[in-house]
C-alpha atoms as a PDB file:
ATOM      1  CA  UNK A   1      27.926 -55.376  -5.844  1.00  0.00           C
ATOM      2  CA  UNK A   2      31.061 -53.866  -6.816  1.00  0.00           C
ATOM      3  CA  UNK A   3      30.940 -53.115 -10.598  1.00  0.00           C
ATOM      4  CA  UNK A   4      29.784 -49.395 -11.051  1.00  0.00           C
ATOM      5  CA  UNK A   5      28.025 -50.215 -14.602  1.00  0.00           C
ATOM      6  CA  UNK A   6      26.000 -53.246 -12.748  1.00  0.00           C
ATOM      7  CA  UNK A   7      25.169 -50.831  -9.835  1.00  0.00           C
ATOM      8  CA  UNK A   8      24.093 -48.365 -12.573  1.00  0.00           C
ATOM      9  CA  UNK A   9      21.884 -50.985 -13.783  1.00  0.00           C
ATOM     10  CA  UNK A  10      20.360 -51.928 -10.170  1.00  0.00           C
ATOM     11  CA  UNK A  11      19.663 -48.262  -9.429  1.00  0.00           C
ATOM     12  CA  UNK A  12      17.194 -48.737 -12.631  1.00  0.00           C
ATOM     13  CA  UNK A  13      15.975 -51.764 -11.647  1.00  0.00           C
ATOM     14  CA  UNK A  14      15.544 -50.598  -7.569  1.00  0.00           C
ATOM     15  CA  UNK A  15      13.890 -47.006  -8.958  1.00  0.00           C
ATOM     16  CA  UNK A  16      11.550 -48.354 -12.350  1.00  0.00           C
ATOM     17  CA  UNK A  17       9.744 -52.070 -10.562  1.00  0.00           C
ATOM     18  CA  UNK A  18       7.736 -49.952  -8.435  1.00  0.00           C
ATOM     19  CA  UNK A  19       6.521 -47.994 -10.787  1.00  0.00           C
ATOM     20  CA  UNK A  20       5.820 -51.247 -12.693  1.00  0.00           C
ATOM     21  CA  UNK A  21       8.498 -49.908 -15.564  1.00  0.00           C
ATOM     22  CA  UNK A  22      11.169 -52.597 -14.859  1.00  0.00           C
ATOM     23  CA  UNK A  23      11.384 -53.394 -18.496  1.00  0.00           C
ATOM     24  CA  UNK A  24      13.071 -50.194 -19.209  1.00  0.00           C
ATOM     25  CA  UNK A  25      15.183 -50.938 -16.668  1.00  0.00           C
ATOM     26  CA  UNK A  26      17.707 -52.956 -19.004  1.00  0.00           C
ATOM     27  CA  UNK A  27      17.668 -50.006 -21.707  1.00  0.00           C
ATOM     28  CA  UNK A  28      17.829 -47.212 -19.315  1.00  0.00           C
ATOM     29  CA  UNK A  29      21.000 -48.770 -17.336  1.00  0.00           C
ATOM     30  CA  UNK A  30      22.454 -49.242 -20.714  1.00  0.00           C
ATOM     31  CA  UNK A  31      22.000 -45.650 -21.723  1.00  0.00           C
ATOM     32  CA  UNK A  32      23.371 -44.325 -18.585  1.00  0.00           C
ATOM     33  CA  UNK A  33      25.996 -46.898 -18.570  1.00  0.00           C
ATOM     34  CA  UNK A  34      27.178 -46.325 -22.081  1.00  0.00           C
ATOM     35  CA  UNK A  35      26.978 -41.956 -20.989  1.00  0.00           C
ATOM     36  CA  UNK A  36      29.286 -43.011 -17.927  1.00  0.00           C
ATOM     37  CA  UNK A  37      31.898 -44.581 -20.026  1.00  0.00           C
ATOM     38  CA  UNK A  38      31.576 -41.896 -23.057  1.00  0.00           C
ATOM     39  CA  UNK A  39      32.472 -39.125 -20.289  1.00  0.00           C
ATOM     40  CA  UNK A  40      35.397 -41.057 -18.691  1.00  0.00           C
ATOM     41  CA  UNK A  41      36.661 -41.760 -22.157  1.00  0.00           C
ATOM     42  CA  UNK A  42      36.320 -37.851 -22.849  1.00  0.00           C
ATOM     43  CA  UNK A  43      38.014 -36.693 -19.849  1.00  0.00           C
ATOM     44  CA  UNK A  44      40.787 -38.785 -20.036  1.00  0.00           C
ATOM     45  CA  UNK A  45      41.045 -37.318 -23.741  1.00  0.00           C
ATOM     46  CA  UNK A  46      40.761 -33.919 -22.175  1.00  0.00           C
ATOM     47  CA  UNK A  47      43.473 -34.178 -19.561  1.00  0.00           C
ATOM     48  CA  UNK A  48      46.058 -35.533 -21.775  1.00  0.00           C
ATOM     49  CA  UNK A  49      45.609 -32.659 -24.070  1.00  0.00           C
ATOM     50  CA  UNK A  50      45.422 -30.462 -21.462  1.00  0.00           C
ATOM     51  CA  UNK A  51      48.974 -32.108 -20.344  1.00  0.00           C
ATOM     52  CA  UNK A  52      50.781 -33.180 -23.324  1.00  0.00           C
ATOM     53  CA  UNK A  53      50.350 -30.805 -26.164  1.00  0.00           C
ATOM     54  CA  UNK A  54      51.577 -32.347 -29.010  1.00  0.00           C
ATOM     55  CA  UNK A  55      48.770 -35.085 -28.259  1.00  0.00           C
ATOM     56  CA  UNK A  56      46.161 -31.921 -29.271  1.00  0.00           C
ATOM     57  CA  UNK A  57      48.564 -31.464 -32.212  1.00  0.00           C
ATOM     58  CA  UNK A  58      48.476 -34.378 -33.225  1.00  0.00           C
ATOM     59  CA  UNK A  59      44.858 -35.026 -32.536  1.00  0.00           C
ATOM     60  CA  UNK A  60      43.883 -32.000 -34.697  1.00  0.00           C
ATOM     61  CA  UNK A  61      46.129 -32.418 -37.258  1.00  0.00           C
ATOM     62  CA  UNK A  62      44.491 -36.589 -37.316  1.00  0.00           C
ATOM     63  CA  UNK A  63      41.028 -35.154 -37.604  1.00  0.00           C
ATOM     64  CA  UNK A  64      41.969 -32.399 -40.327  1.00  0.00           C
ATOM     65  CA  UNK A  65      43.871 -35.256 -42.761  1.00  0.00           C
ATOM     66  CA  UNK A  66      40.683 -37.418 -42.342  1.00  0.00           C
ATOM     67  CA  UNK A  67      37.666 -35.359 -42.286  1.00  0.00           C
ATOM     68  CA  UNK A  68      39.406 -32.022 -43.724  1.00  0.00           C
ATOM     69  CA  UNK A  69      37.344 -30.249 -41.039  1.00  0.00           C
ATOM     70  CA  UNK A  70      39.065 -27.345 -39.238  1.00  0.00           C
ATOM     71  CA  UNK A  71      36.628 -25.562 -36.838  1.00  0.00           C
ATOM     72  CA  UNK A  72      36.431 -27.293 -32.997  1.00  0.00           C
ATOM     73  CA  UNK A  73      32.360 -27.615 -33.266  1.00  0.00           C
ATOM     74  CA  UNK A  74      32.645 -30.202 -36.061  1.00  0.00           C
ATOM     75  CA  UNK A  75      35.824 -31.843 -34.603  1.00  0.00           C
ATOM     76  CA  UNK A  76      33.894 -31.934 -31.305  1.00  0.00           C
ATOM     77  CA  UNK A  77      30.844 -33.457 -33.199  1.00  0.00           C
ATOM     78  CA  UNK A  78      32.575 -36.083 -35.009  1.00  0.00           C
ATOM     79  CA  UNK A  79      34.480 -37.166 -31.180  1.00  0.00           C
ATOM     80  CA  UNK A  80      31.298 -37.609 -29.888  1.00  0.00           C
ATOM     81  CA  UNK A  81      29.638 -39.559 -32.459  1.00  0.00           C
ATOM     82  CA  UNK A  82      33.322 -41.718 -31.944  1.00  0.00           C
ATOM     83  CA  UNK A  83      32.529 -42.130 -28.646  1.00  0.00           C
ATOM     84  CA  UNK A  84      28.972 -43.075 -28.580  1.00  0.00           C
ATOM     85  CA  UNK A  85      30.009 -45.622 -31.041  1.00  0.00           C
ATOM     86  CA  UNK A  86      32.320 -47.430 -29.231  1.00  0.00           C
ATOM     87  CA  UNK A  87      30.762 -46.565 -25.548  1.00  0.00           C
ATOM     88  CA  UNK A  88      27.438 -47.844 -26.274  1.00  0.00           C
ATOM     89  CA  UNK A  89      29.028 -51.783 -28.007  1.00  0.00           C
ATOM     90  CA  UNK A  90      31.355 -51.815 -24.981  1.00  0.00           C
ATOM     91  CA  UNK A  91      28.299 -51.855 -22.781  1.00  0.00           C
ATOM     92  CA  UNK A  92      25.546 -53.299 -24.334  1.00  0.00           C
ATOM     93  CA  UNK A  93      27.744 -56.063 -25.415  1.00  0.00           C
ATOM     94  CA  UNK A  94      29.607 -56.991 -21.831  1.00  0.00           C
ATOM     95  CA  UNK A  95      27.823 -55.807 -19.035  1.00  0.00           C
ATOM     96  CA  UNK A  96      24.739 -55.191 -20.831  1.00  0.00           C
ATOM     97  CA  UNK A  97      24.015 -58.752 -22.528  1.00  0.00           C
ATOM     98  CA  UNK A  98      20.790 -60.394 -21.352  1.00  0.00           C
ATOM     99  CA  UNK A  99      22.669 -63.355 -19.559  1.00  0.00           C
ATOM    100  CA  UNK A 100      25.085 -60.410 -17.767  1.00  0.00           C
ATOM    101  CA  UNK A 101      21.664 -58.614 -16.943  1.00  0.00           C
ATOM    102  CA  UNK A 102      19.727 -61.549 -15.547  1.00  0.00           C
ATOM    103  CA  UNK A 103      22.808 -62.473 -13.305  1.00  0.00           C
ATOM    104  CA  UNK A 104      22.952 -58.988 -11.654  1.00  0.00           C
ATOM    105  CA  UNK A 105      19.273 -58.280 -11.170  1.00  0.00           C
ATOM    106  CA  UNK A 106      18.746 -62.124  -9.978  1.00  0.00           C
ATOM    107  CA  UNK A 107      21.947 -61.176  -7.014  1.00  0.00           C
ATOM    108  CA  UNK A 108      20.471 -57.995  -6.671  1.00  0.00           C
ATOM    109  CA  UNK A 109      17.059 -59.094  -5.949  1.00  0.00           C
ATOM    110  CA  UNK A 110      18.372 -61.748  -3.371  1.00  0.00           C
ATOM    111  CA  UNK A 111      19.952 -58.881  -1.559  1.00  0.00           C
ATOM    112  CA  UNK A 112      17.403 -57.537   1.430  1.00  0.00           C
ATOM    113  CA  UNK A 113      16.041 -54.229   1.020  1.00  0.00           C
ATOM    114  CA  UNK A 114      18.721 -52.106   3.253  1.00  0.00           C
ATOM    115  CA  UNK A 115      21.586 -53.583   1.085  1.00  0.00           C
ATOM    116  CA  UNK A 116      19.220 -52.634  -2.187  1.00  0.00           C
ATOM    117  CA  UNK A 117      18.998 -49.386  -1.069  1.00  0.00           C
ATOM    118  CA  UNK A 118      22.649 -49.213  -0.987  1.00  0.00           C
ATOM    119  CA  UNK A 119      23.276 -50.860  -3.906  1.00  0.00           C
ATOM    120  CA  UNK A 120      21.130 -48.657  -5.908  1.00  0.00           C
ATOM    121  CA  UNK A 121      22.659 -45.361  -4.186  1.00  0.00           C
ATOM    122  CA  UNK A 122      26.014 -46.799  -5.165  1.00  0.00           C
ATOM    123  CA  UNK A 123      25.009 -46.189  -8.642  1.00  0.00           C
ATOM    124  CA  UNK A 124      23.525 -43.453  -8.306  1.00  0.00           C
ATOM    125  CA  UNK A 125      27.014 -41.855  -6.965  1.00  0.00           C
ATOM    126  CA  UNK A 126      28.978 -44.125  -9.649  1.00  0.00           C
ATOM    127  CA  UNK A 127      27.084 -42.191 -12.430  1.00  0.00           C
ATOM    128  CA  UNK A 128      27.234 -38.794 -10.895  1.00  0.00           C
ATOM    129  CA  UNK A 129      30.992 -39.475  -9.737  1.00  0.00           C
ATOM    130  CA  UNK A 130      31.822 -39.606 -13.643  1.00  0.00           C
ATOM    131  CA  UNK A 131      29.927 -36.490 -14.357  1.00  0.00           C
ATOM    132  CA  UNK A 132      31.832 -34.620 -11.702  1.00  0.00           C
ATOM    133  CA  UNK A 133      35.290 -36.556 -13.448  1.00  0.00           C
ATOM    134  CA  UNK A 134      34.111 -35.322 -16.633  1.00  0.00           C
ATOM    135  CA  UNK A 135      33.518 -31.718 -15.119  1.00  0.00           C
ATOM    136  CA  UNK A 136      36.868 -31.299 -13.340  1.00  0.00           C
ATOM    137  CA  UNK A 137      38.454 -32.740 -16.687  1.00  0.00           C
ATOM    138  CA  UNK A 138      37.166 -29.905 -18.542  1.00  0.00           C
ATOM    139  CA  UNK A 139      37.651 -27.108 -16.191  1.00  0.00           C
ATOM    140  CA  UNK A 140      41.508 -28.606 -16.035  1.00  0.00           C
ATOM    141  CA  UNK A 141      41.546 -28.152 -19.830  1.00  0.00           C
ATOM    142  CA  UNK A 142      39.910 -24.588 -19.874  1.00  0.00           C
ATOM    143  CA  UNK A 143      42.291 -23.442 -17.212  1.00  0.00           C
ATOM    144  CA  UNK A 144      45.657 -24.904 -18.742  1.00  0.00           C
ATOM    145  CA  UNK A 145      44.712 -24.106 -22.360  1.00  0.00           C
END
């Protein structure tokens, strides 16, 4: 298994159905899922500002016109609530569709348990991997601005 969101979702399957919660497995996987893409959408955002600075021009000037909001919190605010409305559809509505679901856990579970384990850890990583992209992003853009 290839696809980092589907891994994502495995490593909730693999860690929740011994614990007899793999129900939540679907929502959790979403959730981080949805996270993973929010933060790789963010630091790209983040290194072409850091890079290109009429982008952050333009980008403040864009949220200023719109909203009429001038201080970074609130411009930071309403980027977030941007991106957790189009992270979370993107998911929940390609990889995270019951049919999509039921495919990977049903491949998954055919797997034998030392290719689980992997599986699983290669979520694991996947989801940590963008929270170290999303950390270098930002330290980029705190050193160069």
């Amino acid at each position: 298994m290839k696809h980092p969101l589907k891994a994502i979702y495995c490593n909730q399957y693999y860690e929740l159905k011994p614990k007899g919660k793999a129900h939540s497995a679907k929502e959790n996987g979403t959730a981080l899922s949805a996270v993973a893409v929010m933060l790789l959408v963010f630091a790209t955002f983040l290194i072409t500002i850091s890079f290109f600075p009429d982008v952050e021009k333009a980008s403040r000037d864009l949220i200023q016109d719109v909203f009429g909001i001038k201080t970074g919190k609130s411009a930071g605010k309403i980027l977030g609530l941007f991106l957790v409305f189009i992270s979370w559809p993107f998911v929940r509505y390609t990889v995270g569709t019951e049919h999509s679901y039921q495919e990977t856990i049903s491949a998954f579970e055919a797997l034998g348990p030392e290719e689980q384990q992997k599986v699983s850890k290669y979520g694991l990583w996947s989801f940590v991997a963008t929270i170290g992209i999303f950390a270098l992003a930002f330290l980029i853009f705190f050193i160069m601005n």
